[in-house]
N, C-alpha and C. Protein backbone atom coordinates (compact mmCIF):
# COMPACT_ATOMS: atom_id res chain seq x y z
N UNK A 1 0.82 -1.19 0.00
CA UNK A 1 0.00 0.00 0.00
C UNK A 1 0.87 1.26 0.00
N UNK A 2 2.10 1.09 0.76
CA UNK A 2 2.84 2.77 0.98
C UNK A 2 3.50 2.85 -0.05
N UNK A 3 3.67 1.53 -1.05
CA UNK A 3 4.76 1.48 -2.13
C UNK A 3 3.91 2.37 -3.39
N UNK A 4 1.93 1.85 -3.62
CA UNK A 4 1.68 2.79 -4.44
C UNK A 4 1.30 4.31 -3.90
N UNK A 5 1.16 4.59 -3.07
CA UNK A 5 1.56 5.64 -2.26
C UNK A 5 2.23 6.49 -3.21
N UNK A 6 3.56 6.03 -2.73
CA UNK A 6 4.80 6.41 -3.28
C UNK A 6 4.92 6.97 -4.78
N UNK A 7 4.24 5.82 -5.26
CA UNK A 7 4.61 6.32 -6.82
C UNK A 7 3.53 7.19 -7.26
N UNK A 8 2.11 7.41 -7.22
CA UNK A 8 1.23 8.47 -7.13
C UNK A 8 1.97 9.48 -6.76
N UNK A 9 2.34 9.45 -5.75
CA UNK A 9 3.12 11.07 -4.91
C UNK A 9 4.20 11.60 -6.22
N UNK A 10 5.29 10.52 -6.71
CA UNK A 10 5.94 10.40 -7.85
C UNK A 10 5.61 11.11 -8.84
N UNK A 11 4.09 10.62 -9.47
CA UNK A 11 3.15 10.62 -10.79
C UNK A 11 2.87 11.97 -10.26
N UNK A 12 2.73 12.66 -9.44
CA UNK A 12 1.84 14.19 -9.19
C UNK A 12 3.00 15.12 -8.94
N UNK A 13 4.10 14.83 -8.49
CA UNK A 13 5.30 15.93 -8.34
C UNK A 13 5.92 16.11 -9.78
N UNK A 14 6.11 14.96 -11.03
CA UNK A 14 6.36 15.07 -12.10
C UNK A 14 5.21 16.02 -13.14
N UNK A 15 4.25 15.71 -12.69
CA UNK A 15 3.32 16.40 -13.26
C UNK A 15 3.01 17.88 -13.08
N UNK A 16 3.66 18.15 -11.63
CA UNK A 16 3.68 19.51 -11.10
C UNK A 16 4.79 20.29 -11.96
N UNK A 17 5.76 19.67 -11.96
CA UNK A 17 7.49 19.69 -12.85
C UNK A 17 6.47 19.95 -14.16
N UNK A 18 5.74 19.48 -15.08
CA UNK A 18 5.54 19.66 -16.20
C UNK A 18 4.82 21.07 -16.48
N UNK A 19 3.90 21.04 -15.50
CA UNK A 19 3.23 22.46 -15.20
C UNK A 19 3.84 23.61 -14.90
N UNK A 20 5.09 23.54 -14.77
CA UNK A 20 5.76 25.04 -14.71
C UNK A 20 5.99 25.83 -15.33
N UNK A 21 6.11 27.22 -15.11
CA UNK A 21 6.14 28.23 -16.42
C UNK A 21 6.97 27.71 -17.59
N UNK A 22 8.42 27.22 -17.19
CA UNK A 22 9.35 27.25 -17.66
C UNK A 22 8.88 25.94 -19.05
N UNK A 23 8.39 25.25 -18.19
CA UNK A 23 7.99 23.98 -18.80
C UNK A 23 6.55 24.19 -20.38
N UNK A 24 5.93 24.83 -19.58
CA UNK A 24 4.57 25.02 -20.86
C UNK A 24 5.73 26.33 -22.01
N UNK A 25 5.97 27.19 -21.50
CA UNK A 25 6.56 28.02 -22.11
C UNK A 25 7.01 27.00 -23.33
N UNK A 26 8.22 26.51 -22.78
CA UNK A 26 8.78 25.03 -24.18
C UNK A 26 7.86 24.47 -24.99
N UNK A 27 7.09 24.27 -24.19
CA UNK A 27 5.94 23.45 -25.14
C UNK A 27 5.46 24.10 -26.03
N UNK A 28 4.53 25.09 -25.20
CA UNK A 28 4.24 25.90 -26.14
C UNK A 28 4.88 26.37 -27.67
N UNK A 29 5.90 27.13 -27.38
CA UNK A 29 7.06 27.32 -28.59
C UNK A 29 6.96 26.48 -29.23
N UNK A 30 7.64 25.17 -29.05
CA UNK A 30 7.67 24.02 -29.35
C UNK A 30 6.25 23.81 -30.78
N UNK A 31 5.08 23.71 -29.79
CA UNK A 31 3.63 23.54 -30.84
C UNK A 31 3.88 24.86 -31.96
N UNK A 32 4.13 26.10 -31.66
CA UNK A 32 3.84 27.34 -32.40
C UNK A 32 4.93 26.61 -33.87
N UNK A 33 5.93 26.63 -33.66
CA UNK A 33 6.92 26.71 -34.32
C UNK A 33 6.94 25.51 -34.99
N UNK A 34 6.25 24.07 -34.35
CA UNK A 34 6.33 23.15 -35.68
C UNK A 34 4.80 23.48 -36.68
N UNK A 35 4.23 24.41 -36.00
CA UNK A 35 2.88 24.33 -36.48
C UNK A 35 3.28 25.81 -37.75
N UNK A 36 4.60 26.18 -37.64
CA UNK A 36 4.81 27.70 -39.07
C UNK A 36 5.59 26.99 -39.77
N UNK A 37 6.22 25.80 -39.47
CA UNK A 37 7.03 25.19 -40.25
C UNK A 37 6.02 24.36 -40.94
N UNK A 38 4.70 23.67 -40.48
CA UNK A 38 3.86 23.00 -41.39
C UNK A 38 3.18 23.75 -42.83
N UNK A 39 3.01 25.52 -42.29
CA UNK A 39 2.31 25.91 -43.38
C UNK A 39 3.02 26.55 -43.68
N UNK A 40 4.29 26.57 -43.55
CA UNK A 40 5.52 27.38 -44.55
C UNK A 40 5.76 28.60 -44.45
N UNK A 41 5.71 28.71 -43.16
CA UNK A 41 5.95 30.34 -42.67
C UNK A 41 7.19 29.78 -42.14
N UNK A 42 7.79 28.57 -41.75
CA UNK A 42 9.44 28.99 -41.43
C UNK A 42 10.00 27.98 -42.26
N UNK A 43 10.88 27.80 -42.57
CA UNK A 43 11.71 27.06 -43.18
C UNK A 43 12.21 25.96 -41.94
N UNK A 44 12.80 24.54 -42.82
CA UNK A 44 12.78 23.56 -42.38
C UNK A 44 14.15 23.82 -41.01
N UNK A 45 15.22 24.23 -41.70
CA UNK A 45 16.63 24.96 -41.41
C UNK A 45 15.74 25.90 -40.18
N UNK A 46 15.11 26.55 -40.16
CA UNK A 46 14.90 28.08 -39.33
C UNK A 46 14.34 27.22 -38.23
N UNK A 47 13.37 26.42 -38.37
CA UNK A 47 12.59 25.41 -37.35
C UNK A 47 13.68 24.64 -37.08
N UNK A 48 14.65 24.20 -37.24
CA UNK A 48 15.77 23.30 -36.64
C UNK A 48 16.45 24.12 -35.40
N UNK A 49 16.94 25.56 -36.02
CA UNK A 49 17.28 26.26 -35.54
C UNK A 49 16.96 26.68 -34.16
N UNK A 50 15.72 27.33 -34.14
CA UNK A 50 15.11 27.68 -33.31
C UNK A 50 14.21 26.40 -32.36
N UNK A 51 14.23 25.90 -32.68
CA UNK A 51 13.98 24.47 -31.63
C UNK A 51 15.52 23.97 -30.96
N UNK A 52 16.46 23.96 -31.52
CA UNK A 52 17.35 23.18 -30.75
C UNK A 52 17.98 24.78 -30.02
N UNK A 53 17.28 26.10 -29.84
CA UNK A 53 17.82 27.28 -28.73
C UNK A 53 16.55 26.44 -27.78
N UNK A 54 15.49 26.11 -27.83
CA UNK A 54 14.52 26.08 -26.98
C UNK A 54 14.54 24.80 -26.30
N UNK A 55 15.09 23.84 -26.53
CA UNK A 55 15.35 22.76 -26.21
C UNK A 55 17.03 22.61 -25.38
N UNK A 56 17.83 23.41 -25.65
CA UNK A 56 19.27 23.63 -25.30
C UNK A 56 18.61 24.77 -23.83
N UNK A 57 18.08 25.66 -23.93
CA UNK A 57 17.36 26.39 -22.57
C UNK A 57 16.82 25.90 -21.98
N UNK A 58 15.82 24.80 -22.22
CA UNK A 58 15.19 24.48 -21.46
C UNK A 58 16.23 23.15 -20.89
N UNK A 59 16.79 22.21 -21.51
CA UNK A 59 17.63 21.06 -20.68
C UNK A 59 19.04 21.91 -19.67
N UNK A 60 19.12 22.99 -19.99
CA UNK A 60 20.50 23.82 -19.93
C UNK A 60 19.63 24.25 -18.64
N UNK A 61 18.73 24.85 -18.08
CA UNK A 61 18.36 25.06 -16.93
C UNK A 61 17.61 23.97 -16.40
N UNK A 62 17.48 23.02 -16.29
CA UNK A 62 17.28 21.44 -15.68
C UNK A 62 18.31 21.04 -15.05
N UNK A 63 19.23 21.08 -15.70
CA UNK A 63 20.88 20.88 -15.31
C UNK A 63 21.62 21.34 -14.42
N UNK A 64 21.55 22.58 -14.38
CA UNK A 64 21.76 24.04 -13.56
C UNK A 64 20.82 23.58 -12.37
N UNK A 65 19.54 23.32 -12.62
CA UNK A 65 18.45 23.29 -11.35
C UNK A 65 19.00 22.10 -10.24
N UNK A 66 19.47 20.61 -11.16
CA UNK A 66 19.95 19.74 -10.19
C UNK A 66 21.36 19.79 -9.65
């Protein structure tokens, strides 16, 4: 019983982690930017680009955090 406890408590602190500014912010971007690269408002190159700054910030302060 304390073991699934445990991992619920787990499942809801990760989920809290996902909910953070820092966290939707990424996402967000993330959706905008593959969604201008679908209708050709960015280029394939420009969407590479700018995803691997948003992805390099966001793991780059994860890192820093632990």
């Amino acid at each position: 019983m304390e073991e699934i406890k445990q991992r619920e408590l787990t499942f809801i602190q990760r989920a809290a982690r996902l909910l953070s500014v820092k966290s939707l912010v990424t996402v967000i971007l993330t959706g905008v930017f593959a969604y201008l690269s679908i209708v050709g408002a960015v280029t394939a190159e420009q969407f590479q680009t700018i995803f691997t700054v948003i992805i390099s910030f966001y793991f780059g302060t994860q890192a820093k955090k632990e």
